[in-house]
Structure formats: C-alpha cells, structure tokens
N, C-alpha and C. Protein backbone atom coordinates (compact mmCIF):
# COMPACT_ATOMS: atom_id res chain seq x y z
N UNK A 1 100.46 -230.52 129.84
CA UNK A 1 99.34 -229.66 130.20
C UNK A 1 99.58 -228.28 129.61
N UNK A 2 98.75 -227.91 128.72
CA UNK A 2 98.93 -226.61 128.16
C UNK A 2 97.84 -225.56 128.66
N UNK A 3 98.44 -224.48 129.52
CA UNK A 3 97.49 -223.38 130.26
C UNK A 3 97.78 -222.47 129.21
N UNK A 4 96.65 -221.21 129.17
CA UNK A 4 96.73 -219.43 128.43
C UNK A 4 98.15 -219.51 128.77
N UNK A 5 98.25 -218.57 127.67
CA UNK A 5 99.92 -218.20 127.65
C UNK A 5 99.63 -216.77 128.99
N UNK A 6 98.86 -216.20 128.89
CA UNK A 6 98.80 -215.01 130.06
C UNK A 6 98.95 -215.43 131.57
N UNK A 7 98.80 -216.39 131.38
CA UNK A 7 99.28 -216.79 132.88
C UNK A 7 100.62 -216.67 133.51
N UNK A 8 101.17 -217.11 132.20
CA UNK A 8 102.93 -216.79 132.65
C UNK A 8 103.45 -215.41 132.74
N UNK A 9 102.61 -214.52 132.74
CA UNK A 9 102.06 -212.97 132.86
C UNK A 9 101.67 -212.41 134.57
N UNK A 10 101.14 -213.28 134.99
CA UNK A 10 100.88 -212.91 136.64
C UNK A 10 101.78 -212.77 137.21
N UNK A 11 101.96 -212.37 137.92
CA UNK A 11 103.17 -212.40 139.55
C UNK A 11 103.28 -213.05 139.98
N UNK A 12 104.83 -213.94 140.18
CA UNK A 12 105.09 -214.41 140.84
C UNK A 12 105.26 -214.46 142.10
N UNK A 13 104.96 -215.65 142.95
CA UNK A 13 105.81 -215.27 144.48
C UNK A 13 106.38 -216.04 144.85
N UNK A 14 107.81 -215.76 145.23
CA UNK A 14 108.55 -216.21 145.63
C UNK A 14 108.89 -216.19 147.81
N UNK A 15 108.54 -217.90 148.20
CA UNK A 15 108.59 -217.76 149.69
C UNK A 15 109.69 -218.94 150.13
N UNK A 16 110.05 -218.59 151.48
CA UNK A 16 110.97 -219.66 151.92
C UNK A 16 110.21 -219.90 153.24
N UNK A 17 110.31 -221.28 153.31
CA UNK A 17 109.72 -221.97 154.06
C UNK A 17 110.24 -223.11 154.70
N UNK A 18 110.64 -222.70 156.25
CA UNK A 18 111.79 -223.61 157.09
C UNK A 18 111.75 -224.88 157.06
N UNK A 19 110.33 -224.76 157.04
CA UNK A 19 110.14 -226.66 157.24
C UNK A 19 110.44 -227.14 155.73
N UNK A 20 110.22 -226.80 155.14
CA UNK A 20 110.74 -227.19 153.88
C UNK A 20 112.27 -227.34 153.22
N UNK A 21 112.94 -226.19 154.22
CA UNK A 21 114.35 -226.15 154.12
C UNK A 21 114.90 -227.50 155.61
N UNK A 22 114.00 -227.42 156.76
CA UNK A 22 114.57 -228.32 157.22
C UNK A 22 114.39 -229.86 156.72
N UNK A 23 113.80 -230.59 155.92
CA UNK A 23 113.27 -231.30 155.64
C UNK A 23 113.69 -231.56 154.47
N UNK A 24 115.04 -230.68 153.76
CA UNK A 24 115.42 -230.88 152.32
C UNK A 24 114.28 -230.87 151.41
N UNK A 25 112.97 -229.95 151.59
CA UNK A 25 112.44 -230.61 150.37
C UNK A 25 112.97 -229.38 149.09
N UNK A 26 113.69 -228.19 149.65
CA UNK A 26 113.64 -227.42 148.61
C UNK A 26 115.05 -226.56 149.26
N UNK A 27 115.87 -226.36 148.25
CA UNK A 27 117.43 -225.84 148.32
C UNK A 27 116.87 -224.43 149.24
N UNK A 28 117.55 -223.97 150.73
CA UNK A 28 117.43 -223.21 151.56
C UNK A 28 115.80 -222.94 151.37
N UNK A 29 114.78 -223.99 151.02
CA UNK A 29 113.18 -223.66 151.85
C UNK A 29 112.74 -222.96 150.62
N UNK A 30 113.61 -222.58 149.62
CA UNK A 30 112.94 -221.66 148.54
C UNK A 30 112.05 -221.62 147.59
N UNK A 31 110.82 -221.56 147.57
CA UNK A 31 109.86 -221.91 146.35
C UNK A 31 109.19 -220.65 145.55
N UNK A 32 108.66 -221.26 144.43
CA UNK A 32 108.20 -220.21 143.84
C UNK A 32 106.87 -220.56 143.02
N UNK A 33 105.62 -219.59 143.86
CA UNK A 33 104.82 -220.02 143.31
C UNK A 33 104.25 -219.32 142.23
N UNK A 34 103.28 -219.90 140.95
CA UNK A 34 102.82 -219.23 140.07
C UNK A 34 101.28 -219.22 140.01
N UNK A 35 100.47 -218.20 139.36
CA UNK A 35 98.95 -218.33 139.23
C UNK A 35 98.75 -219.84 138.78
N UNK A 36 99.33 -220.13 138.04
CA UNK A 36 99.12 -222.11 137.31
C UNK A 36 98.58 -222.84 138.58
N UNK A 37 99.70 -223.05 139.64
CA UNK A 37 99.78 -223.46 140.93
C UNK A 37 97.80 -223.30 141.40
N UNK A 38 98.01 -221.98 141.49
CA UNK A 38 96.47 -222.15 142.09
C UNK A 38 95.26 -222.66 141.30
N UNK A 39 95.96 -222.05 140.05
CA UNK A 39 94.48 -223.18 139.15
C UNK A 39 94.32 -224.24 139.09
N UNK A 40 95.17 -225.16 139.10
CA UNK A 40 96.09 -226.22 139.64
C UNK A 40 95.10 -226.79 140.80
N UNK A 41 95.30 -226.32 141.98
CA UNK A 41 94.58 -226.35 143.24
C UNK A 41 92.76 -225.86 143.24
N UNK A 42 92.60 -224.90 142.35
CA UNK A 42 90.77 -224.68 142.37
C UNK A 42 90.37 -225.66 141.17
N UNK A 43 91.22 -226.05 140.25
CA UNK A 43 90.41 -226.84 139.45
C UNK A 43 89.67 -225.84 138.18
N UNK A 44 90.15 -224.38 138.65
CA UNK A 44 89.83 -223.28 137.01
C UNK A 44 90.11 -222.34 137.32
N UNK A 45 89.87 -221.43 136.44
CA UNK A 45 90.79 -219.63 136.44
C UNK A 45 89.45 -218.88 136.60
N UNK A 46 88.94 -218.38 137.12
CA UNK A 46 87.91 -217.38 137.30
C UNK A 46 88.46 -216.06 138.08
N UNK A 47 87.52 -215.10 138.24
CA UNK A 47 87.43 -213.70 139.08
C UNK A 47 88.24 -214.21 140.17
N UNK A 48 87.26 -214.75 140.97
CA UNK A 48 87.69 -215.61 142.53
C UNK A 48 89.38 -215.68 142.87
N UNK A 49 89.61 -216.45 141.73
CA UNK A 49 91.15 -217.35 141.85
C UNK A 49 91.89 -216.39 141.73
N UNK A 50 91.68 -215.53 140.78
CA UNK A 50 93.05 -214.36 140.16
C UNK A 50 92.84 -213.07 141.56
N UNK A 51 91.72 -212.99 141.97
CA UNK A 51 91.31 -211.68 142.84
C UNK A 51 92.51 -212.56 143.95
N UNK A 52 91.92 -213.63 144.38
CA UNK A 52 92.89 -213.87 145.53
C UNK A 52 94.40 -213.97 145.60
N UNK A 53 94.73 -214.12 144.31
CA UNK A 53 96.12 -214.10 144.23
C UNK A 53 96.98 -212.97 143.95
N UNK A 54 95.88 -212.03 143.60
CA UNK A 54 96.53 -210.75 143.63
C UNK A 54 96.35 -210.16 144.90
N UNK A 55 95.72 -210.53 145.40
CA UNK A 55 95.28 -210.08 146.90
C UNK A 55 96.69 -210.84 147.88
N UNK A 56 96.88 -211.64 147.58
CA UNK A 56 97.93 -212.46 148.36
C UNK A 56 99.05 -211.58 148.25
N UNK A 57 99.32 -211.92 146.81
CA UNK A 57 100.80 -211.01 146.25
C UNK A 57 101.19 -209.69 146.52
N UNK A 58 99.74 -208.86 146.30
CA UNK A 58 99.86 -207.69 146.70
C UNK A 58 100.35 -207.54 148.49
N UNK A 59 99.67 -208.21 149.70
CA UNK A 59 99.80 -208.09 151.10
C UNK A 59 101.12 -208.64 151.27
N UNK A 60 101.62 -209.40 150.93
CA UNK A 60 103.25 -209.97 150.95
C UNK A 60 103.84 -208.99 150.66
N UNK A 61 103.73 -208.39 149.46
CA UNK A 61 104.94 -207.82 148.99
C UNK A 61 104.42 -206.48 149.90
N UNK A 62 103.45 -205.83 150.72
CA UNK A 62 103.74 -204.60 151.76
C UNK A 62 104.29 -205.06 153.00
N UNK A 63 104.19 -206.33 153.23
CA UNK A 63 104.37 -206.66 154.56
C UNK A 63 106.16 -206.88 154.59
N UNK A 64 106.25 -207.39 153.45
CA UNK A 64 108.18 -207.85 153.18
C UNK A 64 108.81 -207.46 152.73
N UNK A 65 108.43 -206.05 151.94
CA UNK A 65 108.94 -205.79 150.89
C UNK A 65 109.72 -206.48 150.28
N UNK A 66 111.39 -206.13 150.00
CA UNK A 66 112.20 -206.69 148.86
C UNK A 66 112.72 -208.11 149.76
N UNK A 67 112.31 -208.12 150.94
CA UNK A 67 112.54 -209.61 151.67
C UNK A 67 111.74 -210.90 151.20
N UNK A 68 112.00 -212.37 151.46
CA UNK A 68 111.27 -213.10 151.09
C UNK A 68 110.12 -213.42 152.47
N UNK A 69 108.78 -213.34 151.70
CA UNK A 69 108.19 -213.44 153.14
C UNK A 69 108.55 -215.33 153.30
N UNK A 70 108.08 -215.09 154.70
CA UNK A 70 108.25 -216.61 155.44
C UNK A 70 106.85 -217.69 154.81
N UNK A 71 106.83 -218.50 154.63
CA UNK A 71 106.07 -219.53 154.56
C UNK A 71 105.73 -219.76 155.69
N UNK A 72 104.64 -219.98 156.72
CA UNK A 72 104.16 -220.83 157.95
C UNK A 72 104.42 -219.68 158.80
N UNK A 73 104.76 -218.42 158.77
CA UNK A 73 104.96 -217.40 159.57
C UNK A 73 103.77 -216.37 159.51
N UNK A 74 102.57 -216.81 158.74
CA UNK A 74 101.90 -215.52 158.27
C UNK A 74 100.17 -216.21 158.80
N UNK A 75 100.06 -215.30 159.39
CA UNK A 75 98.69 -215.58 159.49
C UNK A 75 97.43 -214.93 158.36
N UNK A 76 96.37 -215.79 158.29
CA UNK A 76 95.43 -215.35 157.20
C UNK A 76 94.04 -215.41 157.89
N UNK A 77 93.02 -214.05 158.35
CA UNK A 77 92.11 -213.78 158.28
C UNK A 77 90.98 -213.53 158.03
N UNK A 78 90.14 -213.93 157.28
CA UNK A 78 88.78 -214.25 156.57
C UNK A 78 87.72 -213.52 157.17
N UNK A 79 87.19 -212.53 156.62
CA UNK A 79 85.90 -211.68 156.86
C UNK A 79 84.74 -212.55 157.05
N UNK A 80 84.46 -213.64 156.44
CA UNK A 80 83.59 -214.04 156.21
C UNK A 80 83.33 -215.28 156.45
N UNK A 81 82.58 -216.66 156.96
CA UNK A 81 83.03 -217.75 157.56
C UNK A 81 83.42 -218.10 156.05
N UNK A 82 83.72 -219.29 156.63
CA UNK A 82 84.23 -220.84 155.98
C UNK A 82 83.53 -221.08 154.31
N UNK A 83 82.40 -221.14 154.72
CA UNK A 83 81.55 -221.42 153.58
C UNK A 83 80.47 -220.59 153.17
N UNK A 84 80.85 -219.64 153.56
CA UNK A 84 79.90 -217.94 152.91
C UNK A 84 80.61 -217.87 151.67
N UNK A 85 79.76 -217.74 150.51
CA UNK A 85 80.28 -217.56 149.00
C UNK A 85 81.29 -218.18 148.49
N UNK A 86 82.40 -217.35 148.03
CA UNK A 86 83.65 -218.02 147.36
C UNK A 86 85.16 -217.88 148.27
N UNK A 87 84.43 -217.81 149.68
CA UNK A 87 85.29 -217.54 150.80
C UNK A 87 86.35 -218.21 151.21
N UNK A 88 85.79 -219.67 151.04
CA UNK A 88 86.51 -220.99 151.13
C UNK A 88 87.38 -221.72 149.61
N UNK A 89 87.00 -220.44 148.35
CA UNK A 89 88.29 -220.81 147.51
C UNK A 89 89.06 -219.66 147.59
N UNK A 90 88.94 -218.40 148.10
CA UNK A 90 90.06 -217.53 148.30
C UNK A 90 90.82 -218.26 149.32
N UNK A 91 90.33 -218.44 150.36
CA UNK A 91 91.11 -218.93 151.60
C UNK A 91 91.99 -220.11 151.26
N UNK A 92 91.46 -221.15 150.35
CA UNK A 92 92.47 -221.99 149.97
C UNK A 92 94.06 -221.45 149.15
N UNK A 93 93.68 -220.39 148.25
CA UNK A 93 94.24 -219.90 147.47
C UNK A 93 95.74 -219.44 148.33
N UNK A 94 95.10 -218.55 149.51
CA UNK A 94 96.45 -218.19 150.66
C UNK A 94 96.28 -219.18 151.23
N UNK A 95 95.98 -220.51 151.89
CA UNK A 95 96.83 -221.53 151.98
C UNK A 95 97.79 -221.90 151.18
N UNK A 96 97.97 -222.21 150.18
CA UNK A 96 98.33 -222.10 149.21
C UNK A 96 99.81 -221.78 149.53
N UNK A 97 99.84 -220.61 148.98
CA UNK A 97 101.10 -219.37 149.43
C UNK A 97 101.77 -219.47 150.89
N UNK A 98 100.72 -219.19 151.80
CA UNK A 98 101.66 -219.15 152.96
C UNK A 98 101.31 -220.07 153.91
N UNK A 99 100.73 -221.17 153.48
CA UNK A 99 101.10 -222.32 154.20
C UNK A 99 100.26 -222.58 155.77
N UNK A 100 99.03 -221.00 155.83
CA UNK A 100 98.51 -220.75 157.18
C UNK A 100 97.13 -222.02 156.77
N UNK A 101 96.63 -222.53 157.33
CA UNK A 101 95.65 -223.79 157.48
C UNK A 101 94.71 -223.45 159.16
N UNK A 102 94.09 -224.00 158.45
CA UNK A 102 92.76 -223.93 159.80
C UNK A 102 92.78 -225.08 160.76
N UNK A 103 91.80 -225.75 161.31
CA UNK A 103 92.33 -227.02 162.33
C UNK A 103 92.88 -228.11 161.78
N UNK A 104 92.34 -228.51 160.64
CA UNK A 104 92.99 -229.58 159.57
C UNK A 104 94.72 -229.56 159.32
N UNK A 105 95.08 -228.30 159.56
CA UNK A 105 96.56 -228.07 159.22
C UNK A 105 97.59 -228.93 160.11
N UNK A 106 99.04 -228.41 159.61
CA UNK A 106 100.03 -229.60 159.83
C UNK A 106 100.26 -228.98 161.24
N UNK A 107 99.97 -230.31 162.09
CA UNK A 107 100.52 -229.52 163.90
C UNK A 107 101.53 -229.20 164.17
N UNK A 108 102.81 -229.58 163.32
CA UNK A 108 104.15 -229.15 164.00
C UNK A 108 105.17 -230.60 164.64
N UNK A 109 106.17 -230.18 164.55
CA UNK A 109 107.22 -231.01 164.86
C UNK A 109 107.56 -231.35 166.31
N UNK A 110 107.40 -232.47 166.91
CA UNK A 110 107.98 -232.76 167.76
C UNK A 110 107.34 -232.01 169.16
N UNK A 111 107.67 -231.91 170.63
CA UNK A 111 106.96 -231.43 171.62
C UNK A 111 107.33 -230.08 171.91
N UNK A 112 107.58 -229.05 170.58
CA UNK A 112 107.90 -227.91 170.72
C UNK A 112 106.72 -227.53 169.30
N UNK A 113 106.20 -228.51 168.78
CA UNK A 113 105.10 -228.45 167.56
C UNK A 113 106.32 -227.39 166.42
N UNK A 114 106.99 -227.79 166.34
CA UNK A 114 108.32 -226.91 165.44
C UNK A 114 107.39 -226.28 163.70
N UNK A 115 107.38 -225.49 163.27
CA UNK A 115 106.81 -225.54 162.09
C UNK A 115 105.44 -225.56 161.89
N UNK A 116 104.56 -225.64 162.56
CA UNK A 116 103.13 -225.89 163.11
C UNK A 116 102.44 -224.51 161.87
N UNK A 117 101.24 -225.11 161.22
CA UNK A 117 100.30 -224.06 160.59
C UNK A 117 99.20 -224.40 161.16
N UNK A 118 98.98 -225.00 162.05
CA UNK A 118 97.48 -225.49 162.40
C UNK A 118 96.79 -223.90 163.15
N UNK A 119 95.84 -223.51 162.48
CA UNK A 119 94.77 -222.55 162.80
C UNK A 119 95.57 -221.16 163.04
N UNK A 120 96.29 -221.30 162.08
CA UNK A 120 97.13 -219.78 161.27
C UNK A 120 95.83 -219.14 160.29
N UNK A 121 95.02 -220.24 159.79
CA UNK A 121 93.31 -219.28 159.36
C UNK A 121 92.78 -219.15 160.15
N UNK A 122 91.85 -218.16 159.91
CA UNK A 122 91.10 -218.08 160.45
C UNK A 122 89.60 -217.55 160.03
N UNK A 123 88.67 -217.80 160.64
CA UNK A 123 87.39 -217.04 159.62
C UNK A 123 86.31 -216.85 161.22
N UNK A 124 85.89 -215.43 160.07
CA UNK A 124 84.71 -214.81 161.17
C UNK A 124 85.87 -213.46 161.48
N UNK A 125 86.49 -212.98 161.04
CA UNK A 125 87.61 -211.96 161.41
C UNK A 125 86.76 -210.59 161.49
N UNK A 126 87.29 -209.67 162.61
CA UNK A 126 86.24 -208.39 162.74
C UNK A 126 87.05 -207.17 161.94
N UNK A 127 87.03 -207.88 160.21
CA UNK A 127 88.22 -206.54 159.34
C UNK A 127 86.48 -206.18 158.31
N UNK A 128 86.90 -204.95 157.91
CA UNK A 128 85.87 -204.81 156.95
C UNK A 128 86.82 -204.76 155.43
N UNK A 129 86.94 -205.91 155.46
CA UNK A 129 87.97 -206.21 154.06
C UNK A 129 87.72 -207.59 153.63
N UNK A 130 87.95 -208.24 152.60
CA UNK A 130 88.09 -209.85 152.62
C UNK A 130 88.81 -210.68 153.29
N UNK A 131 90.06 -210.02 153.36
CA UNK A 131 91.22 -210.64 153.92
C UNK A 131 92.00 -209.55 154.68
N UNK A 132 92.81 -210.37 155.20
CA UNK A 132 93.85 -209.67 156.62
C UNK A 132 94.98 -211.08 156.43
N UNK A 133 96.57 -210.41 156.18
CA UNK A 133 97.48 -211.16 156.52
C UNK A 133 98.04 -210.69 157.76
N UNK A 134 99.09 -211.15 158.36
CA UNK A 134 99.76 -210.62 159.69
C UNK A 134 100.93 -211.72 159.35
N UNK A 135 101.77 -210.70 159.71
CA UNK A 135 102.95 -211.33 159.83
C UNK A 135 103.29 -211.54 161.80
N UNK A 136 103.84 -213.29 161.92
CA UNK A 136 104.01 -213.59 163.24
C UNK A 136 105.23 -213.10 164.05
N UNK A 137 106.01 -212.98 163.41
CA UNK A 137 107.54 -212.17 163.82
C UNK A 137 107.24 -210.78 164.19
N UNK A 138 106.79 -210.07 163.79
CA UNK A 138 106.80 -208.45 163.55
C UNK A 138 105.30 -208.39 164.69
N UNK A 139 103.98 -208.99 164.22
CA UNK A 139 102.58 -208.68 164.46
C UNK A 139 102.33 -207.40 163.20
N UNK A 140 103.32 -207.23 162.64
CA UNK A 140 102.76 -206.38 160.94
C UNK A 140 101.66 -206.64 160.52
N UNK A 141 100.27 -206.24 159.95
CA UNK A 141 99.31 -207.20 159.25
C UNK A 141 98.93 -206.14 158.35
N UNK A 142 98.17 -206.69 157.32
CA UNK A 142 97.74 -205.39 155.93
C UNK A 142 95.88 -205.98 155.92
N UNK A 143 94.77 -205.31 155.51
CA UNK A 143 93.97 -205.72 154.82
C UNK A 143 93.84 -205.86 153.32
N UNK A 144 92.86 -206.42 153.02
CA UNK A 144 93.03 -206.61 151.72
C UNK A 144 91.75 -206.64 151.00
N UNK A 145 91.22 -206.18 149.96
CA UNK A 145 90.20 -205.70 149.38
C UNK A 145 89.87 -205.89 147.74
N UNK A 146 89.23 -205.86 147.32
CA UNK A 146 89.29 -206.23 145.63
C UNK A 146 88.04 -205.64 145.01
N UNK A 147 87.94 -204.92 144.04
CA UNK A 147 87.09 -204.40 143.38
C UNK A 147 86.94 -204.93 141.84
N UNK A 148 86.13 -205.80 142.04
CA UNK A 148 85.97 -206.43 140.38
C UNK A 148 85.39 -205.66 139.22
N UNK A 149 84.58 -204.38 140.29
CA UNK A 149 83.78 -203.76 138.93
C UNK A 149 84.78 -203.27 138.23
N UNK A 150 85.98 -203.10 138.36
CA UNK A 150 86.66 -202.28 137.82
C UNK A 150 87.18 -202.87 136.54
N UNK A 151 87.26 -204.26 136.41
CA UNK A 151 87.33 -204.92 135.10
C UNK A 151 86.16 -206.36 135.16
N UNK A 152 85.43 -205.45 134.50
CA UNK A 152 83.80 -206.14 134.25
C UNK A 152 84.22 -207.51 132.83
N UNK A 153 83.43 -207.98 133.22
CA UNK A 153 83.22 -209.32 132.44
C UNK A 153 82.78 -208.32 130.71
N UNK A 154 82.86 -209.12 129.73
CA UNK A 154 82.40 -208.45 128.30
C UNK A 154 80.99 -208.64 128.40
N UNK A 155 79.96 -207.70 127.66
CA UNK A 155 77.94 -208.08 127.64
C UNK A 155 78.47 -209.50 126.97
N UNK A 156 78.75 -209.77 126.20
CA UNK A 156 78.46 -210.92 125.43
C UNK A 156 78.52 -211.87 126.61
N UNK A 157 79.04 -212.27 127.58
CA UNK A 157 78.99 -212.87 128.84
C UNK A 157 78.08 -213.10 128.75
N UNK A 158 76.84 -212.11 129.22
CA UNK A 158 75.25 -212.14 129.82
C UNK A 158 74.68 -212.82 129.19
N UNK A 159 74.92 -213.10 127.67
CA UNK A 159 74.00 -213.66 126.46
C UNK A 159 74.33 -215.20 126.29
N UNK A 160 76.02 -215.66 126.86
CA UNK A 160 76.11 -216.84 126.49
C UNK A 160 76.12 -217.46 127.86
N UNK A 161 76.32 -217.29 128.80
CA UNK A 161 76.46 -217.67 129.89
C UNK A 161 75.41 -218.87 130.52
N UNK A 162 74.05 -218.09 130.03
CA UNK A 162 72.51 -218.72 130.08
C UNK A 162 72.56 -220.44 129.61
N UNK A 163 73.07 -220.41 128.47
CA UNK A 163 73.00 -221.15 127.20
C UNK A 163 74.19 -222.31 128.06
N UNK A 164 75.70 -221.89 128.07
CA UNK A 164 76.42 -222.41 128.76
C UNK A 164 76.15 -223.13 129.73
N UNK A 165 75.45 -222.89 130.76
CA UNK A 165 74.69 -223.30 131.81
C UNK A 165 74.01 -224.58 131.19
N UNK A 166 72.47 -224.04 130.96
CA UNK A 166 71.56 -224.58 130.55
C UNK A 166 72.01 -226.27 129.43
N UNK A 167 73.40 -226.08 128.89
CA UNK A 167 73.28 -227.28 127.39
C UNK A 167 73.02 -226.90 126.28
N UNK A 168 72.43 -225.31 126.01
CA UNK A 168 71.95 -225.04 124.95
C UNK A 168 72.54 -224.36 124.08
N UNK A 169 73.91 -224.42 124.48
CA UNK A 169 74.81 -223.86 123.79
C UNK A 169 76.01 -224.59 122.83
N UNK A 170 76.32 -224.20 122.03
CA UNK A 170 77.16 -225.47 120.83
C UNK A 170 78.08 -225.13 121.00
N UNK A 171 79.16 -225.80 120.37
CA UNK A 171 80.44 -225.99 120.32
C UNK A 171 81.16 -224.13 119.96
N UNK A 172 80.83 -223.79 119.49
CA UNK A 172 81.26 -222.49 118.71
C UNK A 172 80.85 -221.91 120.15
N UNK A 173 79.80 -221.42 120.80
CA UNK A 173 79.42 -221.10 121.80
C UNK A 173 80.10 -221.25 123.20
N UNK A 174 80.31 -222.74 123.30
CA UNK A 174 80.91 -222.48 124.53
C UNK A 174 82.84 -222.03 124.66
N UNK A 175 83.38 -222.08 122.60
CA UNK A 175 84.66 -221.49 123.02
C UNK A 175 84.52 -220.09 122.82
N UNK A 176 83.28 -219.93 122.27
CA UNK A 176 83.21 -218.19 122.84
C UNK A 176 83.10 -218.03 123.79
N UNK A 177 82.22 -218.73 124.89
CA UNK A 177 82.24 -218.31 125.69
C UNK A 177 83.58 -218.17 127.19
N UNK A 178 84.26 -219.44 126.69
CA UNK A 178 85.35 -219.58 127.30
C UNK A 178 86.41 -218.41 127.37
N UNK A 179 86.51 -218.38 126.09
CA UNK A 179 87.64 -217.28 125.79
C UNK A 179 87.07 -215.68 125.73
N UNK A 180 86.24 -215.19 126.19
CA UNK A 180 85.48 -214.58 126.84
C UNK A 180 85.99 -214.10 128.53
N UNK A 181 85.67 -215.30 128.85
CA UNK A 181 85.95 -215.28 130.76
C UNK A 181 87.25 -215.59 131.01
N UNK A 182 88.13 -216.01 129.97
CA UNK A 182 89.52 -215.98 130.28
C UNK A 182 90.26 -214.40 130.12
N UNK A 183 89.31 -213.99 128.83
CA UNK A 183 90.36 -212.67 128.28
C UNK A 183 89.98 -211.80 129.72
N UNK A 184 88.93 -211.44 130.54
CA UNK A 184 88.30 -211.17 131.82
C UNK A 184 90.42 -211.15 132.71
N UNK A 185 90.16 -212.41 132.87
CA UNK A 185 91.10 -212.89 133.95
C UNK A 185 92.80 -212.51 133.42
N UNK A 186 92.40 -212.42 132.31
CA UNK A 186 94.20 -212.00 131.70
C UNK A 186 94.35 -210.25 132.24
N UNK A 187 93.11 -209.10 131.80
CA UNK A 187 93.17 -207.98 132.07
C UNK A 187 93.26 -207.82 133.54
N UNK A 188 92.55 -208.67 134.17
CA UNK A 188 93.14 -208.30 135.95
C UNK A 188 94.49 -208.76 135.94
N UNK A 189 94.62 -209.62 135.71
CA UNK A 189 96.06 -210.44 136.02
C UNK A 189 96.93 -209.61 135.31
N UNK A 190 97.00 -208.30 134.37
CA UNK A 190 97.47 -207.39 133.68
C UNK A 190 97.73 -205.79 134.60
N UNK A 191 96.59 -206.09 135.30
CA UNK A 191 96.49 -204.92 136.30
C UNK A 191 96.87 -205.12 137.60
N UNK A 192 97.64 -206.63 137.68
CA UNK A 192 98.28 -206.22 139.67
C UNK A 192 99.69 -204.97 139.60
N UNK A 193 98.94 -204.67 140.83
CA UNK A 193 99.46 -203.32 141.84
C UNK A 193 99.00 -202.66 140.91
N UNK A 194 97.30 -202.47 140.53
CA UNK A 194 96.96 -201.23 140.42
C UNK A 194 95.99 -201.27 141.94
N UNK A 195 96.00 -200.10 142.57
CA UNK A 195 95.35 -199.84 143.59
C UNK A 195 94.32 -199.83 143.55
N UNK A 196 93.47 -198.97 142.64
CA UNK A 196 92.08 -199.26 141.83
C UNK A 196 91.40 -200.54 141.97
N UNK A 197 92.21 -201.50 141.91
CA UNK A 197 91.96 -202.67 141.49
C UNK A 197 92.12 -203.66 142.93
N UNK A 198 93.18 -203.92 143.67
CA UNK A 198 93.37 -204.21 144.72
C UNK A 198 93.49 -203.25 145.97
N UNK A 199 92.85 -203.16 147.38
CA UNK A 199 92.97 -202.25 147.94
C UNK A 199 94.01 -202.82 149.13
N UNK A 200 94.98 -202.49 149.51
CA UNK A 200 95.61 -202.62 150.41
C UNK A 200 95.76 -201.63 151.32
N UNK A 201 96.08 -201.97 153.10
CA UNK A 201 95.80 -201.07 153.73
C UNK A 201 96.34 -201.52 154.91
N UNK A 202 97.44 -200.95 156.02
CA UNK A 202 97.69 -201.36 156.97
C UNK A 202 96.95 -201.92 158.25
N UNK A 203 96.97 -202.73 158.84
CA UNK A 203 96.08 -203.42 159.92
C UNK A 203 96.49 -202.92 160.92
N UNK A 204 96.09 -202.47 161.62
CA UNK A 204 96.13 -202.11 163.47
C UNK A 204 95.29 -203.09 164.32
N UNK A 205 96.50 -204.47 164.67
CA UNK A 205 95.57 -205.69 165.06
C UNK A 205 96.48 -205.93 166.49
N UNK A 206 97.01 -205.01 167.00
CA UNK A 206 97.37 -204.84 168.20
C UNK A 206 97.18 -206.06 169.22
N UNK A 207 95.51 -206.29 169.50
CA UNK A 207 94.85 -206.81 170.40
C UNK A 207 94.49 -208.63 169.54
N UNK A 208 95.31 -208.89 168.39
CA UNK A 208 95.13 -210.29 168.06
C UNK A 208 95.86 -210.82 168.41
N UNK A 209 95.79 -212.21 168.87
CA UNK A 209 96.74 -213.35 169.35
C UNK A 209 97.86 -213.41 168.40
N UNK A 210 98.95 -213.71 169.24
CA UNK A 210 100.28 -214.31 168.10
C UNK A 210 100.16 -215.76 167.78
C-alpha cells in the first residue's frame, strides 16, 4: 500500500494502553499511532481526518505533556450529536487514539469491568468547541477547536470539484483534482501546533462525571 509521502510528516502519537499491556498484545501496552492509521480507518485523507488528528494530538500532548497519555483513561466529548455533519468521523478518529467508545464500546474485564471504554464518548457536550478530552485520573480536560479557513483549499478546487462529482471530468482532471485536495491536507498536517490553526484551551469541567 503506497500512501503521500507527507503523511510520514504528521505527528505521531505515541499511547500505552493497560489492557493491551495486560493482554500481551503490545511490549508494556505501548503503541504508536500514525495519520495512515486513521486514513486507514475513514477510508480517505480530507480536512475532517487531518483537523481531528491534530486536534487529538494537540489535547494529549497539553493534558500529558512529556508523559505517555493513557489509552482507555481519557474521555472524549462531542459538541455536536452523533450524526450532525462530519461529527461522527472526527469522533471515530479519537476513538481511534484513545480508545474512549460510546455504548457499542468494550465493557471491561471481569466483575470489576477492568479496562472498560464503554461510553468514555460522548455527544451533545455543553463545550463551545468541537471537542473536549478529560483525562480520568487527574479530571484535567482541554477543549479543542479548528479553524480551516486558515489553510483554504486552492480556487482551482471550485472549478474541478463540480466536474469530479458530476462524471464530467477526465482522467487528467480528476488527478488534478486529487492532488489538489491532498497538497490542502499536507499544509495543515505541516502546520500542527500552530495555534492559529488548532485552538486549544483548558476545560473547567468540575461538575462532569468521572
């Protein structure tokens, strides 16, 4: 499988994750995930996919700094329900990463539910942000925010996009247009931890459940 070489350009994150260490699936729980991973999981590279993963990367790395955050320890918050817009592929995206899942998720081990992510998401959250992580140890949490205007798609977009859609576009066309909406996704993925670009911001969630 051959992905953009800019991908191997994003941020990594690196998490440890008990159940995974108890369970031998990974030397002391340690994994490391890459942007591939999530394209991997949405099935393509767009705005959406890269916003959320910088959005992820960015709230980890305030919440843990030079620590590894926990896998299954982090809760994930959603402004917006389930299936409002592209809500439900960001939200997959931090499943993903930290392993938090909605009712569908894994219940946990044994009659102490050991390891449990079940309804660590959540959606309908009262943040005026996209996202909200929280860390379960601490009750730490960050919001999280994304401003796309700030690296706009190229005009030529507007002109082929139509065509793309429609069928009416040829071969020459649609790898313009491809490589177009990728070069898009390389310049964000060029710009994590610019603030501009991702907004991060401490949570005062006092009054949320652990």
């Amino acid at each position: 499988m051959s992905f953009p070489a800019f991908f191997d350009d994003a941020p990594e994150i690196r998490m440890r994750d008990p159940l995974a260490a108890f369970l031998g699936s990974a030397e002391d729980g340690v994994m490391t995930y890459r942007y591939a991973d999530a394209v991997r999981l949405a099935g393509h590279s767009c705005p959406v996919v890269a916003g959320a993963w910088l959005m992820v990367a960015a709230g980890l790395a305030r919440l843990y700094g030079d620590d590894l955050p926990e896998r299954g320890g982090i809760e994930v918050h959603m402004r917006d329900g389930s299936t409002h817009g592209t809500t439900g592929v960001t939200a997959s995206v931090a499943t993903l990463v930290t392993g938090a899942a909605a009712e569908s998720g894994f219940g946990g081990i044994g009659p102490a539910r050991l390891f449990a992510r079940r309804r660590l998401l959540r959606f309908g959250a009262p943040i005026d942000a996209v996202m909200a992580l929280r860390r379960r140890d601490t009750g730490a949490g960050v919001v999280l925010d994304i401003d796309g205007t700030r690296i706009p798609h190229d005009p030529e977009i507007g002109e082929l996009m139509p065509q793309a859609v429609d069928g009416t576009a040829d071969a020459a066309a649609l790898a313009r247009f491809a490589a177009l909406w990728q070069r898009r996704i390389a310049r964000m993925l060029a710009a994590a931890g610019d603030p501009a670009l991702v907004h991060v911001a401490d949570w005062r969630c006092d009054n949320a459940p652990l």
